[in-house]
C-alpha atoms as a PDB file:
ATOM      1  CA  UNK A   1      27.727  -0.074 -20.695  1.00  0.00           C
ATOM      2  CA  UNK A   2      30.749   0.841 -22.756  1.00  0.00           C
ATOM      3  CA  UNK A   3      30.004  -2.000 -25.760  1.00  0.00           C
ATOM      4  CA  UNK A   4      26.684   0.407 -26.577  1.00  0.00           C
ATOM      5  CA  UNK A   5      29.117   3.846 -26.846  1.00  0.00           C
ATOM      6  CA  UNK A   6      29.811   3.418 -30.138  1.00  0.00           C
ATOM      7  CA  UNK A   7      26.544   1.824 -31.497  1.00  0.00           C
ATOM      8  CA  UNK A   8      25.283   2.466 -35.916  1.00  0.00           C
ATOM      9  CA  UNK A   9      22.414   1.654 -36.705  1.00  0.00           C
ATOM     10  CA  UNK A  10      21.729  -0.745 -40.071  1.00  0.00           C
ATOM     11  CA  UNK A  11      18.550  -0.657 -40.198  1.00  0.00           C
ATOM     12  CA  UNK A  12      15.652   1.704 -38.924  1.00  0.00           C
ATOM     13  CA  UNK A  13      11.845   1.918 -39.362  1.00  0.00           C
ATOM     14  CA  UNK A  14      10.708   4.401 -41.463  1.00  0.00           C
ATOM     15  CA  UNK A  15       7.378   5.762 -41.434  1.00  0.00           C
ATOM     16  CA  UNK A  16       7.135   6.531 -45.376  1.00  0.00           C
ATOM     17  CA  UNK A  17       8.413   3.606 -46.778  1.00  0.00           C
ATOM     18  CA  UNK A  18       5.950   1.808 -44.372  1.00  0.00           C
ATOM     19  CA  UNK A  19       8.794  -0.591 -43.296  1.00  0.00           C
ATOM     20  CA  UNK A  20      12.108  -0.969 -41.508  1.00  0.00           C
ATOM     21  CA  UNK A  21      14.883  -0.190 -44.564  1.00  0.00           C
ATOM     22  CA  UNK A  22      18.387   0.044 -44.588  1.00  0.00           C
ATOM     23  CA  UNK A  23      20.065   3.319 -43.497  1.00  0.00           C
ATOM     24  CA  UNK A  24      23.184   5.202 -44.974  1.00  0.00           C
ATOM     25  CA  UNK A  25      24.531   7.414 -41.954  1.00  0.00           C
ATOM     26  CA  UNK A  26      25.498  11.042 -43.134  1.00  0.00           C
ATOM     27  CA  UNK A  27      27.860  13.838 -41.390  1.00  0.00           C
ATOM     28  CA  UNK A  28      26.111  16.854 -40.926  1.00  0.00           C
ATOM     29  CA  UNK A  29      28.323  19.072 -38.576  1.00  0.00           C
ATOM     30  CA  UNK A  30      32.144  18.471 -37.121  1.00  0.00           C
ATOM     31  CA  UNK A  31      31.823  19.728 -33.511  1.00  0.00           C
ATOM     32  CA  UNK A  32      34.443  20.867 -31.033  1.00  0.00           C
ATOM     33  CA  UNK A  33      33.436  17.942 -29.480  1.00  0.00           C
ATOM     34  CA  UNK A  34      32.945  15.300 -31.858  1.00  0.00           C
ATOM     35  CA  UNK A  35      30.664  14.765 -34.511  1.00  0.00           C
ATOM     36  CA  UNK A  36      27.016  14.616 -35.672  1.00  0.00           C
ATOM     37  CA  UNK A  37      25.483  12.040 -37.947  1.00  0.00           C
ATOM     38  CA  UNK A  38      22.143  11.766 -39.897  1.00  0.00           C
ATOM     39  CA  UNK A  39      20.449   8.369 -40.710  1.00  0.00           C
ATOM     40  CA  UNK A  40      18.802   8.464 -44.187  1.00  0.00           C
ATOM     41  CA  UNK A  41      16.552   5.637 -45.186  1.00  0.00           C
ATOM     42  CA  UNK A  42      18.338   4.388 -48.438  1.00  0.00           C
ATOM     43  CA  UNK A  43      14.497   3.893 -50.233  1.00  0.00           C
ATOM     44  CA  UNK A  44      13.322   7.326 -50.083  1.00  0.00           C
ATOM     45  CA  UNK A  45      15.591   9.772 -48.728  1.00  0.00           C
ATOM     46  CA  UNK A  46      13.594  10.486 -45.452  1.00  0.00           C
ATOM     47  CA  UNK A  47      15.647  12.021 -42.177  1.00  0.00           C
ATOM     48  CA  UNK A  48      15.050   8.959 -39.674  1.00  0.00           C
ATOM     49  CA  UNK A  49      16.949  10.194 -36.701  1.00  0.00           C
ATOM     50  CA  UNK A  50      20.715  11.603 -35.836  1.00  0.00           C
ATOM     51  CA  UNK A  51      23.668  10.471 -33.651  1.00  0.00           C
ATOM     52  CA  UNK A  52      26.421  12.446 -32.128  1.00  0.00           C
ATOM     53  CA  UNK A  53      29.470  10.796 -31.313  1.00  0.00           C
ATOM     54  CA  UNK A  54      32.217  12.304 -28.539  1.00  0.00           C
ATOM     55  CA  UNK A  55      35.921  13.069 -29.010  1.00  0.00           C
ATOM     56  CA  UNK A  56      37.847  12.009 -25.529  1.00  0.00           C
ATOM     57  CA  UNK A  57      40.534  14.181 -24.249  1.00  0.00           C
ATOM     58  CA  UNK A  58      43.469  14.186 -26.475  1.00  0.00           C
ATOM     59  CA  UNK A  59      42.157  12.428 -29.102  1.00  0.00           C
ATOM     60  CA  UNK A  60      41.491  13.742 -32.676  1.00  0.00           C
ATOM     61  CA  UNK A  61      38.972  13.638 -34.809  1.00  0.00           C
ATOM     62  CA  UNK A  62      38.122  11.195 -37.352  1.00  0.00           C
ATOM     63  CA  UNK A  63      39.132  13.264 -40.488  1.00  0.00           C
END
């Protein structure tokens, strides 16, 4: 299942807006280990979930 590692989401369903709405994906903390992400519906602001992504051995982060 490696093609689903690195999965963002577009679009999620957010309980405020009533309706699924584009997302803009936000970093909230630079791990040791990688990184974690906030989804933010675009519409109203609203949290709508969080992803953490995973740095392999001897690779370097993303910044």
């Amino acid at each position: 299942m490696d093609q689903f590692k690195n999965l963002n989401a577009t679009h999620l369903y957010c309980e405020r807006c009533g309706m699924a709405t584009p997302v803009r994906e936000r970093l909230l903390l630079i791990l040791p280990d990688g990184e974690l992400y906030e989804y933010i519906c675009s519409r109203c602001g609203a949290s709508l979930g969080k992803r953490k992504t995973t740095i392999g051995r001897g690779e370097q982060p993303g910044y």
